[in-house]
N, C-alpha and C. Protein backbone atom coordinates (compact mmCIF):
# COMPACT_ATOMS: atom_id res chain seq x y z
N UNK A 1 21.73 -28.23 44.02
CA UNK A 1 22.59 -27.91 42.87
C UNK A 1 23.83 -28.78 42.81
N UNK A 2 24.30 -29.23 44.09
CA UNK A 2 25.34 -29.64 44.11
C UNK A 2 25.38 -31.10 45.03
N UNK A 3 25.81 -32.39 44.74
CA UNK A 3 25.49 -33.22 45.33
C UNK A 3 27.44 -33.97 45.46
N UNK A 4 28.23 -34.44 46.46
CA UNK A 4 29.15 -34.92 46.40
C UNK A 4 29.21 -36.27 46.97
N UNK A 5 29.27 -37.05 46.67
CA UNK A 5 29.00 -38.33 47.57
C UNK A 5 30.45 -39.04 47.27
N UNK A 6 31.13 -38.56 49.29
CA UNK A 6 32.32 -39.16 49.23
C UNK A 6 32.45 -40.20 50.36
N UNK A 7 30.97 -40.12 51.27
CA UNK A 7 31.68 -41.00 52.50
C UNK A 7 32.19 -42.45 51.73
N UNK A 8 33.33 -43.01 52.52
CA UNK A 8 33.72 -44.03 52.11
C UNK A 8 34.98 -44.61 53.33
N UNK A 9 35.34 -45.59 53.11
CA UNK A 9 36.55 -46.45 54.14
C UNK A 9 36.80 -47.60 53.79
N UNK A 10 37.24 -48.70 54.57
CA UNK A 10 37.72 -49.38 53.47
C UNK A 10 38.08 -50.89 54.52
N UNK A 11 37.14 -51.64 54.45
CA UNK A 11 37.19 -53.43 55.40
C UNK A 11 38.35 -53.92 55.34
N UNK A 12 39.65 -53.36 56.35
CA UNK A 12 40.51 -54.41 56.07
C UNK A 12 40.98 -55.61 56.45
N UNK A 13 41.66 -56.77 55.85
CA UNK A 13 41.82 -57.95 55.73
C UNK A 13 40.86 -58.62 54.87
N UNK A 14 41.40 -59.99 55.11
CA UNK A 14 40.53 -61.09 53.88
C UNK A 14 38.98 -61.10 54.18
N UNK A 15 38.11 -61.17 53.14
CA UNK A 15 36.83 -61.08 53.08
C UNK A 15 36.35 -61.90 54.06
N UNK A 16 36.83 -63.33 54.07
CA UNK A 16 36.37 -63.87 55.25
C UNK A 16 36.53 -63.80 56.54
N UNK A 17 37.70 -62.59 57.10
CA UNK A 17 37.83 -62.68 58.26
C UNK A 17 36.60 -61.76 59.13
N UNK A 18 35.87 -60.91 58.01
CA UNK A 18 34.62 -60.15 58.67
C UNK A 18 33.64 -60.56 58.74
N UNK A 19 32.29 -60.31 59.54
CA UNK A 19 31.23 -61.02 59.58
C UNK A 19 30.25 -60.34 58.33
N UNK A 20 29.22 -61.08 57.52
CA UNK A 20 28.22 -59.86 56.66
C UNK A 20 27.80 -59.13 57.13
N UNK A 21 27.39 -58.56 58.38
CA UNK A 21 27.01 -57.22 58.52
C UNK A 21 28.17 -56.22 58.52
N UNK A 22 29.33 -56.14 58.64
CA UNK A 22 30.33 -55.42 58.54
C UNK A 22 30.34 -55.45 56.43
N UNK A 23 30.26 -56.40 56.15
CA UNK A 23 30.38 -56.54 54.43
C UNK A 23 29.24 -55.22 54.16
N UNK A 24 27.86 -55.66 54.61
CA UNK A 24 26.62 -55.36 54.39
C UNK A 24 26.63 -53.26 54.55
N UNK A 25 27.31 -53.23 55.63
CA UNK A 25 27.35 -52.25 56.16
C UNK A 25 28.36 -51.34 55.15
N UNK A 26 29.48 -51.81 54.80
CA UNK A 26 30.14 -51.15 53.77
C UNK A 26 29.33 -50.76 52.37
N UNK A 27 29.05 -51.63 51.92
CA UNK A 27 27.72 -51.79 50.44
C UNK A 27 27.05 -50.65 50.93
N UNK A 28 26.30 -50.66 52.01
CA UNK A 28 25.43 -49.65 52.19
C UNK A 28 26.06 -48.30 52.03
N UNK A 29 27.03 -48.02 52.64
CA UNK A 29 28.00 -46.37 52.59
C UNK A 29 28.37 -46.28 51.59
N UNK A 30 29.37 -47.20 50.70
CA UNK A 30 29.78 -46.85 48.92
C UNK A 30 29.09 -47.08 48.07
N UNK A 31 28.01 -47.86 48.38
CA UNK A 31 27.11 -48.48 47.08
C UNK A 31 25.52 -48.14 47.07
N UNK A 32 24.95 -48.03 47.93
CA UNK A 32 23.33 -47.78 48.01
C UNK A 32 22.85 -46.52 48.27
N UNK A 33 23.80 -45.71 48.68
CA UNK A 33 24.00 -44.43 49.58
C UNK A 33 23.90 -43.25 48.82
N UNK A 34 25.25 -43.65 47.76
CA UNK A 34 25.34 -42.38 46.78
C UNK A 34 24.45 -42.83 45.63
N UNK A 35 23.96 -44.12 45.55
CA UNK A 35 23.08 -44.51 44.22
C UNK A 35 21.59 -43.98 44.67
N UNK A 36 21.27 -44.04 46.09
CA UNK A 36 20.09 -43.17 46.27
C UNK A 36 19.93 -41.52 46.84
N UNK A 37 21.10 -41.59 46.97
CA UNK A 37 21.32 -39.81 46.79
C UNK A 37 20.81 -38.77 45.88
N UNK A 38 21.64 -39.52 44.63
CA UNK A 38 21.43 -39.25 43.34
C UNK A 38 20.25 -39.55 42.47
N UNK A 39 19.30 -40.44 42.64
CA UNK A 39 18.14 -40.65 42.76
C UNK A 39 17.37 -40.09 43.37
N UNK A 40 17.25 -39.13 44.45
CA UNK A 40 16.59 -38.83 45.25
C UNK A 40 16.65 -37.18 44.55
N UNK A 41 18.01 -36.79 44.44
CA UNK A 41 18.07 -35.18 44.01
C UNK A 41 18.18 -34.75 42.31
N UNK A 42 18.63 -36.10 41.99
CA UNK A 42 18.54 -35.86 40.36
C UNK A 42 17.25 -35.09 40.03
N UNK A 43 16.31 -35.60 40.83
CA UNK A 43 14.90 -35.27 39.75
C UNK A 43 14.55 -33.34 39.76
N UNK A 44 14.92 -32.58 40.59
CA UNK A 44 15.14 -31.56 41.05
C UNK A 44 16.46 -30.78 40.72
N UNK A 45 17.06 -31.32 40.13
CA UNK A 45 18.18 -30.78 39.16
C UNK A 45 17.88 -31.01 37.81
N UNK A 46 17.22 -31.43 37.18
CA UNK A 46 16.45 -31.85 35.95
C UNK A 46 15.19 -30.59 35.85
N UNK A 47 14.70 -30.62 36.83
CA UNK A 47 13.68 -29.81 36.69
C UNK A 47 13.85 -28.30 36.41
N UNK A 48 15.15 -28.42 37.40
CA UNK A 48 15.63 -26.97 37.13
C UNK A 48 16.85 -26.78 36.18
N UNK A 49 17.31 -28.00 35.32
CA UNK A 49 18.01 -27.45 34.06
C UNK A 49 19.78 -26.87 34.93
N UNK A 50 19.82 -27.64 35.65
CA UNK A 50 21.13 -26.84 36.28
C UNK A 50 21.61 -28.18 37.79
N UNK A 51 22.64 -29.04 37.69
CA UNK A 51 23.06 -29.66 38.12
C UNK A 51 24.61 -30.54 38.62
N UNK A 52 25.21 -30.57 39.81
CA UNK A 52 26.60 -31.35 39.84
C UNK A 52 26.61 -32.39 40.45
N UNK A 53 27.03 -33.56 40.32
CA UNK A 53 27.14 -34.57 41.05
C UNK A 53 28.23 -34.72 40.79
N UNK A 54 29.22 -35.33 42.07
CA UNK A 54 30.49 -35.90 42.04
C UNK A 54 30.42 -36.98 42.66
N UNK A 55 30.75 -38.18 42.25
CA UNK A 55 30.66 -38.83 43.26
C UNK A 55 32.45 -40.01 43.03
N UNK A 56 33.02 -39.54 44.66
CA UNK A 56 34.49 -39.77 44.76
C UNK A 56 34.51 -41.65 44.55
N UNK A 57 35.43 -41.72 43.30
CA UNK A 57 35.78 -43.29 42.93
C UNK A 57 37.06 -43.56 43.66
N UNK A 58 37.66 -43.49 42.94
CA UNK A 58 39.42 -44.21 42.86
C UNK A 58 39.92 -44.94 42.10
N UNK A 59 41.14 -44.58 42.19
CA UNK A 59 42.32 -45.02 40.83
C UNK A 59 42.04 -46.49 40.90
N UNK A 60 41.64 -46.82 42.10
CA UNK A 60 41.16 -48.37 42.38
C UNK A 60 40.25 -48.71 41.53
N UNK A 61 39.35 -48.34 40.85
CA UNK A 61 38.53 -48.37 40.57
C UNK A 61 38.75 -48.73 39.06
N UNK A 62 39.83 -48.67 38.68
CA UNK A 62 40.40 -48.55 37.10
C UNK A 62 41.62 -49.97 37.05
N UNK A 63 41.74 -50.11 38.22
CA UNK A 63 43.27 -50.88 38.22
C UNK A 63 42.25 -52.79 38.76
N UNK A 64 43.09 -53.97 38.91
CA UNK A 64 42.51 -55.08 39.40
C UNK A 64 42.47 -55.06 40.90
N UNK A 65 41.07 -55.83 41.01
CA UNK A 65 40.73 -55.90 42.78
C UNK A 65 42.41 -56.06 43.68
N UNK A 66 42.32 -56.05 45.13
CA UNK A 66 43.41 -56.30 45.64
C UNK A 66 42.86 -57.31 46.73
N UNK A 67 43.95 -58.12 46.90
CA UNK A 67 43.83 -58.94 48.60
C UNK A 67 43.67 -58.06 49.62
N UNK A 68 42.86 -57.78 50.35
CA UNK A 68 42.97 -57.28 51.58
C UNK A 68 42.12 -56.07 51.67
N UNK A 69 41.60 -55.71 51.06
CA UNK A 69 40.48 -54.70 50.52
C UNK A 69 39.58 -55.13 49.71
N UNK A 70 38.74 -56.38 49.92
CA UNK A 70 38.38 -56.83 48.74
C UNK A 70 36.96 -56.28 48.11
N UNK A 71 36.13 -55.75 48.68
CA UNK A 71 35.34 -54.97 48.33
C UNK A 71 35.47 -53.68 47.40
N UNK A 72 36.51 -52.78 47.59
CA UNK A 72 37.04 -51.30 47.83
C UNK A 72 37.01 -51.13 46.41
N UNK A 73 38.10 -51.97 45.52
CA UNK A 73 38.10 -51.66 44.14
C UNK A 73 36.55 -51.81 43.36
N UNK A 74 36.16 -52.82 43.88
CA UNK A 74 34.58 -53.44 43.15
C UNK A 74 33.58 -52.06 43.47
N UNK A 75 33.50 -51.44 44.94
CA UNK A 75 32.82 -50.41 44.67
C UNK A 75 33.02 -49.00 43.97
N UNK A 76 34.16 -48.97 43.93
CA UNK A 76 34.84 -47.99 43.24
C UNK A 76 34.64 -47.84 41.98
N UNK A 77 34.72 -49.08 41.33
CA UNK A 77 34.52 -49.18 39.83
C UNK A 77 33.03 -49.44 39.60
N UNK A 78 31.66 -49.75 40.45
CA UNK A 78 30.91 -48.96 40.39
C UNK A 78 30.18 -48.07 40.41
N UNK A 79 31.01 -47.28 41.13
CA UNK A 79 30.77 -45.89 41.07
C UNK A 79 31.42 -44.56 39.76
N UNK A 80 32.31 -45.83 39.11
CA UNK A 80 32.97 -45.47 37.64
C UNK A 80 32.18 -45.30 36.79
N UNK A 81 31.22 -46.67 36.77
CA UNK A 81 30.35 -46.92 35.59
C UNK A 81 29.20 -46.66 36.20
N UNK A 82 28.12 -46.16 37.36
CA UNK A 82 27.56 -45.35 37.64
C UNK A 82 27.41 -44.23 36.79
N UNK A 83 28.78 -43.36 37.29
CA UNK A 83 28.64 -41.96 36.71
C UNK A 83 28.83 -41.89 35.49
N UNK A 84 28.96 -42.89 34.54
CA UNK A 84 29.18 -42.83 33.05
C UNK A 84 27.72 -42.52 32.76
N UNK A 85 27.19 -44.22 32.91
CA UNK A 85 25.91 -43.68 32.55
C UNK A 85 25.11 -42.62 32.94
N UNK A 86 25.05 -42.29 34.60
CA UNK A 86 24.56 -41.28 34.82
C UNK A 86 24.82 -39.78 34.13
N UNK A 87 25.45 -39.59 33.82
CA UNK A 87 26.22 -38.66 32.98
C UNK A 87 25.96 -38.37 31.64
N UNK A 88 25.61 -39.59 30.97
CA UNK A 88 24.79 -39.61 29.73
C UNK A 88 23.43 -39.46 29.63
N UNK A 89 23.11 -39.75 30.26
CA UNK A 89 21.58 -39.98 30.33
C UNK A 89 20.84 -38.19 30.80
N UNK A 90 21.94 -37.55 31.31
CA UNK A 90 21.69 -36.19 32.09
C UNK A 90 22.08 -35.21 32.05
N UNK A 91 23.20 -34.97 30.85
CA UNK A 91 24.01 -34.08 30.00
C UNK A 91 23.03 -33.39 29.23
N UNK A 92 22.33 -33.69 28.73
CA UNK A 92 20.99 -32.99 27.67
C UNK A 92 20.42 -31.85 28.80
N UNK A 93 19.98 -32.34 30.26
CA UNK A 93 19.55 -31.75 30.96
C UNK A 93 20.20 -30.87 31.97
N UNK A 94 21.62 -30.10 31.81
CA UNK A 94 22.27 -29.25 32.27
C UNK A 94 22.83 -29.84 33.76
N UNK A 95 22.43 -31.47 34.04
CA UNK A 95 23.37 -31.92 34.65
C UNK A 95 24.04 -32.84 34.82
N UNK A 96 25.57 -32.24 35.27
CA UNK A 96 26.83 -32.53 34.98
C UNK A 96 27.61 -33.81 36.30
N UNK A 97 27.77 -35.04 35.77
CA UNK A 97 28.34 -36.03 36.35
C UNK A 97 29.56 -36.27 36.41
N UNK A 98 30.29 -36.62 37.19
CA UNK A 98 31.69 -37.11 37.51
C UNK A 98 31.89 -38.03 38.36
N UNK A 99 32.95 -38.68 37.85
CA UNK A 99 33.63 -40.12 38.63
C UNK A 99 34.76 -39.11 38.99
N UNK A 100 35.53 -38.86 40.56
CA UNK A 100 36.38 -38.27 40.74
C UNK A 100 37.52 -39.73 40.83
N UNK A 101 38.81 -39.51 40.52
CA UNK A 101 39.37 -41.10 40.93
C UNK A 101 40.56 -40.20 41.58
N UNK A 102 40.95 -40.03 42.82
CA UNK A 102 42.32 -39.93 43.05
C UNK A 102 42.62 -41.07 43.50
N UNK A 103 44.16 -40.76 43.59
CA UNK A 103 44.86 -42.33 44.17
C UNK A 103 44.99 -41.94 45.56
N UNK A 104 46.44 -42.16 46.22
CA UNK A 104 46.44 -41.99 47.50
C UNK A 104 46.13 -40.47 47.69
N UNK A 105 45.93 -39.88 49.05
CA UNK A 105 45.45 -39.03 49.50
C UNK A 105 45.72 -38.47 50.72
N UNK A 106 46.22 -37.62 51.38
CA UNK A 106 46.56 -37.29 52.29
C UNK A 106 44.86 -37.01 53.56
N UNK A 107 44.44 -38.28 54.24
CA UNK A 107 43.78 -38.06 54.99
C UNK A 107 43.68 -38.93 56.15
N UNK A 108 42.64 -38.81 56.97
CA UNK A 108 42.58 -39.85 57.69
C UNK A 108 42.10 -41.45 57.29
N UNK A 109 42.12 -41.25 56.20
CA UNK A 109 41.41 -43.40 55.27
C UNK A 109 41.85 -43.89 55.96
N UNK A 110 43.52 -43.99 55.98
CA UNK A 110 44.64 -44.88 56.01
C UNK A 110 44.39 -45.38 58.06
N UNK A 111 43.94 -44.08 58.39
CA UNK A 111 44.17 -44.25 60.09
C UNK A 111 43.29 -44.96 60.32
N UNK A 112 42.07 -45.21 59.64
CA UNK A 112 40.60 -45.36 60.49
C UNK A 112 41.39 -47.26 59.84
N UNK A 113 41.46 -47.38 58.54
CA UNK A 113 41.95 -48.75 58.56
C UNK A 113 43.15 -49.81 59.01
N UNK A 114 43.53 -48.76 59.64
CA UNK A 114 44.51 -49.36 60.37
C UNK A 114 46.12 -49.03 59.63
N UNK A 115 46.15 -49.04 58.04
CA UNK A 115 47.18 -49.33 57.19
C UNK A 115 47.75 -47.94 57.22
N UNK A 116 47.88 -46.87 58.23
CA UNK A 116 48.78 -45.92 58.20
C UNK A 116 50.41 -46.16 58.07
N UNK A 117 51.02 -47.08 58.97
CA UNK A 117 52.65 -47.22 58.98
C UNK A 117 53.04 -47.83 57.82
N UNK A 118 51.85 -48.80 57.04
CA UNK A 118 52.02 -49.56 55.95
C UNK A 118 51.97 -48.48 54.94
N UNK A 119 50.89 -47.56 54.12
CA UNK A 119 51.24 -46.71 53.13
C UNK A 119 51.87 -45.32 53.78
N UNK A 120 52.67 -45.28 54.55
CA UNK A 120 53.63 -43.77 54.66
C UNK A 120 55.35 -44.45 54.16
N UNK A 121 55.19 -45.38 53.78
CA UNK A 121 56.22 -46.40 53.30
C UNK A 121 56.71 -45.75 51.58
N UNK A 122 55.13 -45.41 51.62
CA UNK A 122 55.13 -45.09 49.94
C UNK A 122 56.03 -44.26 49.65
N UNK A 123 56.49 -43.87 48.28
CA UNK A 123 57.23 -42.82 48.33
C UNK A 123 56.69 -41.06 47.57
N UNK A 124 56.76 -40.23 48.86
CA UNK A 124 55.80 -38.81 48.80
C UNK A 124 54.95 -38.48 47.28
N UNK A 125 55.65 -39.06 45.92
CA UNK A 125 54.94 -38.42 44.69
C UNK A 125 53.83 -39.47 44.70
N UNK A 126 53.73 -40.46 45.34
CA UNK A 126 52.24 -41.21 45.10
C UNK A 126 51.27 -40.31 45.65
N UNK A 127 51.31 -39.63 46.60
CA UNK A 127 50.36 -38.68 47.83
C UNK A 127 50.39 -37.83 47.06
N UNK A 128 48.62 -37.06 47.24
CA UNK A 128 48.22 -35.36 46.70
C UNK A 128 47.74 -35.04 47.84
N UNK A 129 47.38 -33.97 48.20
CA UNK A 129 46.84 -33.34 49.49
C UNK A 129 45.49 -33.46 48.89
N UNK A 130 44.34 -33.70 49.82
CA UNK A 130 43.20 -32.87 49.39
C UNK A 130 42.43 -32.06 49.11
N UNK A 131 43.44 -30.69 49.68
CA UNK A 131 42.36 -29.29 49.02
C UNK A 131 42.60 -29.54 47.21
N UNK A 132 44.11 -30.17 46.56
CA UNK A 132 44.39 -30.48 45.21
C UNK A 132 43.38 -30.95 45.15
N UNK A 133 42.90 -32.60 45.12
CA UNK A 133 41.69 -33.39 45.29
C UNK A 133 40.35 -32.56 44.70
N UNK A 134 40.30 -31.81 45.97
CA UNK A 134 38.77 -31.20 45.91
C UNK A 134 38.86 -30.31 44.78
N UNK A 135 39.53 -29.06 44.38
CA UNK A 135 40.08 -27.89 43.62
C UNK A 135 39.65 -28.76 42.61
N UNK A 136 40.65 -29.63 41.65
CA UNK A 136 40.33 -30.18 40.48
C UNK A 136 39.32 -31.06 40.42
N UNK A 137 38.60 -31.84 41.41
CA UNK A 137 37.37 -32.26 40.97
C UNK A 137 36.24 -31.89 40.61
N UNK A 138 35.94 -30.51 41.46
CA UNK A 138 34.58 -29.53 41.39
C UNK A 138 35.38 -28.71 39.84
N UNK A 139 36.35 -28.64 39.57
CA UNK A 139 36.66 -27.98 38.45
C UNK A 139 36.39 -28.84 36.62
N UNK A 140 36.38 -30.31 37.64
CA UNK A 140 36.35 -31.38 36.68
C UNK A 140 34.38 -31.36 36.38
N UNK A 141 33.62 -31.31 37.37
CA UNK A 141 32.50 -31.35 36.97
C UNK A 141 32.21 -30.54 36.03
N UNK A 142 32.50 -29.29 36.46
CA UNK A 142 31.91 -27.65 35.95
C UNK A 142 32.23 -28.17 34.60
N UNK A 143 33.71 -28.90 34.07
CA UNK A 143 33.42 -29.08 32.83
C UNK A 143 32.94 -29.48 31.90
N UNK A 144 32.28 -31.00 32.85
CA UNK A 144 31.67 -32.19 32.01
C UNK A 144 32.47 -33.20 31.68
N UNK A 145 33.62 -33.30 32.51
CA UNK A 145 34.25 -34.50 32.26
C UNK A 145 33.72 -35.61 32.88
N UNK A 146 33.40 -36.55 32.68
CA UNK A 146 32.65 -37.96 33.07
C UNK A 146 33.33 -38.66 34.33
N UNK A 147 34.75 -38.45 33.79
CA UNK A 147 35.75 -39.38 34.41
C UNK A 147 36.73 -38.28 34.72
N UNK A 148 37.58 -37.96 35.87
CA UNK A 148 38.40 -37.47 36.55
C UNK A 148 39.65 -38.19 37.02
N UNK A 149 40.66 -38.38 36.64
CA UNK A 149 41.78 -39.23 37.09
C UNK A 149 43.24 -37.95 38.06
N UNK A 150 42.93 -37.92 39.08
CA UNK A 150 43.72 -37.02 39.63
C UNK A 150 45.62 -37.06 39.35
N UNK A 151 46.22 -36.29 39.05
CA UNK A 151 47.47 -36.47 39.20
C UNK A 151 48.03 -36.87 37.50
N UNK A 152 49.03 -36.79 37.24
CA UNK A 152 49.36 -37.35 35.90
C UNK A 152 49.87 -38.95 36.55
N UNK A 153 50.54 -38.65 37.60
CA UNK A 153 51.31 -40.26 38.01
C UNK A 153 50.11 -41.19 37.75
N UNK A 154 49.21 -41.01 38.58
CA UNK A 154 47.82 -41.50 38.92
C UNK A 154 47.44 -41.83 37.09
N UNK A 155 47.01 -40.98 36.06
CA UNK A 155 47.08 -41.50 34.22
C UNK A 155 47.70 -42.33 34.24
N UNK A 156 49.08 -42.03 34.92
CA UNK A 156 50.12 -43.14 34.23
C UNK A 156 49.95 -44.64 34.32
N UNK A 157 49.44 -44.74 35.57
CA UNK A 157 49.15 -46.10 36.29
C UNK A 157 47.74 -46.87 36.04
N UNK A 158 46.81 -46.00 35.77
CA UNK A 158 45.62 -46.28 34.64
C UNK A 158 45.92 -46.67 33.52
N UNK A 159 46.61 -45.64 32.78
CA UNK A 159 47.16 -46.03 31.18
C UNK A 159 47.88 -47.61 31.73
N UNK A 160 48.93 -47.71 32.28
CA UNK A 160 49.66 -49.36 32.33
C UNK A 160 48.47 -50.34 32.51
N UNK A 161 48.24 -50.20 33.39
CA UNK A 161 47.13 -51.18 33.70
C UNK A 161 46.30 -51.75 32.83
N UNK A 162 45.92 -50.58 32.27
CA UNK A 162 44.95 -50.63 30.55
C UNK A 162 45.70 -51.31 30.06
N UNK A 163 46.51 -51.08 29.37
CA UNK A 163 47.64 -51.81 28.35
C UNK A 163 48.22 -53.26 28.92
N UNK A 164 48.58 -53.53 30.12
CA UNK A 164 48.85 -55.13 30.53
C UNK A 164 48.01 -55.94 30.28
N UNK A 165 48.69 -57.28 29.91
CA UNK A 165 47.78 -58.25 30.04
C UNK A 165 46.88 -58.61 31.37
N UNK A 166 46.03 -58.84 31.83
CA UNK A 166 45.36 -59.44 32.78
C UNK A 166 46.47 -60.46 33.80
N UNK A 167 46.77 -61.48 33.40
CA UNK A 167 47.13 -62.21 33.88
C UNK A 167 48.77 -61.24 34.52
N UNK A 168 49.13 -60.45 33.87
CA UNK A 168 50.47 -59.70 34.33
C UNK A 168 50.10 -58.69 35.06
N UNK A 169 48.82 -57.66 35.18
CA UNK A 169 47.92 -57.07 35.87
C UNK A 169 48.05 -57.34 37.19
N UNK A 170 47.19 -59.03 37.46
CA UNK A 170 46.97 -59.20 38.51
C UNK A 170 48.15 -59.42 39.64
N UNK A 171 49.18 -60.31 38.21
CA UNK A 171 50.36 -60.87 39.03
C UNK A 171 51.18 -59.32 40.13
N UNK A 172 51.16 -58.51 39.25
CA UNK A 172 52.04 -57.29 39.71
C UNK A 172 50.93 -56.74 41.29
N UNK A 173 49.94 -56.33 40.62
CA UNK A 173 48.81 -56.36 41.80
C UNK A 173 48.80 -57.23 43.42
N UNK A 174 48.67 -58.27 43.17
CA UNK A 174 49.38 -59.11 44.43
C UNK A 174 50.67 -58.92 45.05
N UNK A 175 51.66 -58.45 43.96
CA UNK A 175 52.64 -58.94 44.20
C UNK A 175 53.18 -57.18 45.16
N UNK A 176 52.21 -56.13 44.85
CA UNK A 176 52.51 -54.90 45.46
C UNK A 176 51.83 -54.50 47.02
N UNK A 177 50.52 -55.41 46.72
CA UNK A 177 49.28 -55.05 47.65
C UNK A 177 50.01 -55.98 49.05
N UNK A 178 50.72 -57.01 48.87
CA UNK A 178 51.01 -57.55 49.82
C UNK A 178 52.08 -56.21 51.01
N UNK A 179 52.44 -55.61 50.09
CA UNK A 179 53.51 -54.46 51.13
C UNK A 179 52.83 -53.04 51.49
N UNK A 180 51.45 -53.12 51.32
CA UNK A 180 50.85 -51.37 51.75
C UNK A 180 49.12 -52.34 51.76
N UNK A 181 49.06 -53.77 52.38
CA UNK A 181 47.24 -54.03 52.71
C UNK A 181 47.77 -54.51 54.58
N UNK A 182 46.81 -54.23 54.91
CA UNK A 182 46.41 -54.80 56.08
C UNK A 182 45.57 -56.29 55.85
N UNK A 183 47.00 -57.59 55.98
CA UNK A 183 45.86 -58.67 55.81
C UNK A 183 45.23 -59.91 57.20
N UNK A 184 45.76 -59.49 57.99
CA UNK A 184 45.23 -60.05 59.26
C UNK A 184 43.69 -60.14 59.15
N UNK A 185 42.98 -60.50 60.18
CA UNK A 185 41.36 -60.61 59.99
C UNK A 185 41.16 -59.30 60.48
N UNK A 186 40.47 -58.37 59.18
CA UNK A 186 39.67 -57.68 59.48
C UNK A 186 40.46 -56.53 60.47
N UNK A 187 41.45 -56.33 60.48
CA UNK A 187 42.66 -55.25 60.91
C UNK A 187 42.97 -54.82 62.15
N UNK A 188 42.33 -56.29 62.96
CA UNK A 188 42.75 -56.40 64.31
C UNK A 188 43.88 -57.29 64.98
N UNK A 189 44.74 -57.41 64.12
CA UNK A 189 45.70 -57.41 64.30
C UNK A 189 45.94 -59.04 64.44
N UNK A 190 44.85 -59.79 64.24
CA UNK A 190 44.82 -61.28 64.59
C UNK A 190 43.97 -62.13 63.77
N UNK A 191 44.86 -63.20 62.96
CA UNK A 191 44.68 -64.11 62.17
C UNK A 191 43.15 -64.19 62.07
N UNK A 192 42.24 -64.40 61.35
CA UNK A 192 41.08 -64.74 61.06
C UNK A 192 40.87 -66.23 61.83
N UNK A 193 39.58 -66.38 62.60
CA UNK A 193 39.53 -67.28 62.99
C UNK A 193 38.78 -68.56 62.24
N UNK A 194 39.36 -69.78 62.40
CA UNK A 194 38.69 -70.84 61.15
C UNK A 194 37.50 -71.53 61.90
């Protein structure tokens, strides 16, 4: 009845400082994982006329890629346009799709990538706790909203983004990601080797 597909984490440093099976290995957890999840249980929520899928995006997912996460936004935002279509295609049949997007989050992400001392920098109204998180997302399915954007701050920063030019987008993007990414190789603390 109910399907949530949130595992996720996040490769940090420059793309090249990791080897492809670490790349490969990420794709597989955000990208192949919940796309055959949902494939696998859709057909049995169809059958029975009664269905939820959530599957957790991010505000990343709406805003331009970043240095130092370079994967993270790209899967995110297919898991945006995933659940669109999925969502259309499965609304006739009583089940209900969602892109959840929160922004930051009060969990362990930040520890496992290393970038904890870097985003506690932030200042507290960027952070939601996650029982918030969870509460309004499963509340967001039940309704049929497609797309879930947690927080109003979190709109706000979607809406800008939308509205900038690209080229002023990205500039601001770099110019933020450099003070809350982990860009060493791969978040061990040591230059990528050439």
């Amino acid at each position: 009845d109910l399907l949530i597909n949130n595992a996720g984490y996040g490769v940090p440093g420059t793309f090249d400082a990791s080897p492809w099976p670490r790349h490969a290995d990420f794709i597989q957890v955000l990208i192949t994982a919940p796309t055959e999840l949902a494939h696998r249980l859709l057909p049995g929520m169809r059958a029975r006329g009664h269905g939820r899928i959530v599957n957790v995006a991010s505000l990343a997912g709406h805003l331009p890629g970043t240095p130092g996460h370079t994967l993270y936004a790209a899967a995110k935002a297919y898991l945006i346009k995933f659940s669109q279509s999925l969502a259309l295609e499965n609304r006739r049949h009583g089940v209900h799709v969602t892109a959840l997007c929160p922004g930051f989050t009060y969990s362990e992400f930040h520890d496992v990538s290393g970038a904890r001392a870097l985003v506690s920098k932030m200042p507290a109204r960027m952070w939601m706790h996650a029982d918030t998180v969870v509460t309004q997302g499963l509340a967001a399915v039940e309704r049929g909203d497609i797309v879930y954007i947690n927080g109003r701050l979190n709109r706000a920063i979607k809406t800008l983004f939308k509205l900038l030019p690209d080229r002023a987008a990205l500039a601001l993007i770099a110019r933020r990601s450099r003070r809350f990414r982990v860009m060493q190789g791969a978040g061990t603390g040591k230059a990528p080797e050439r």
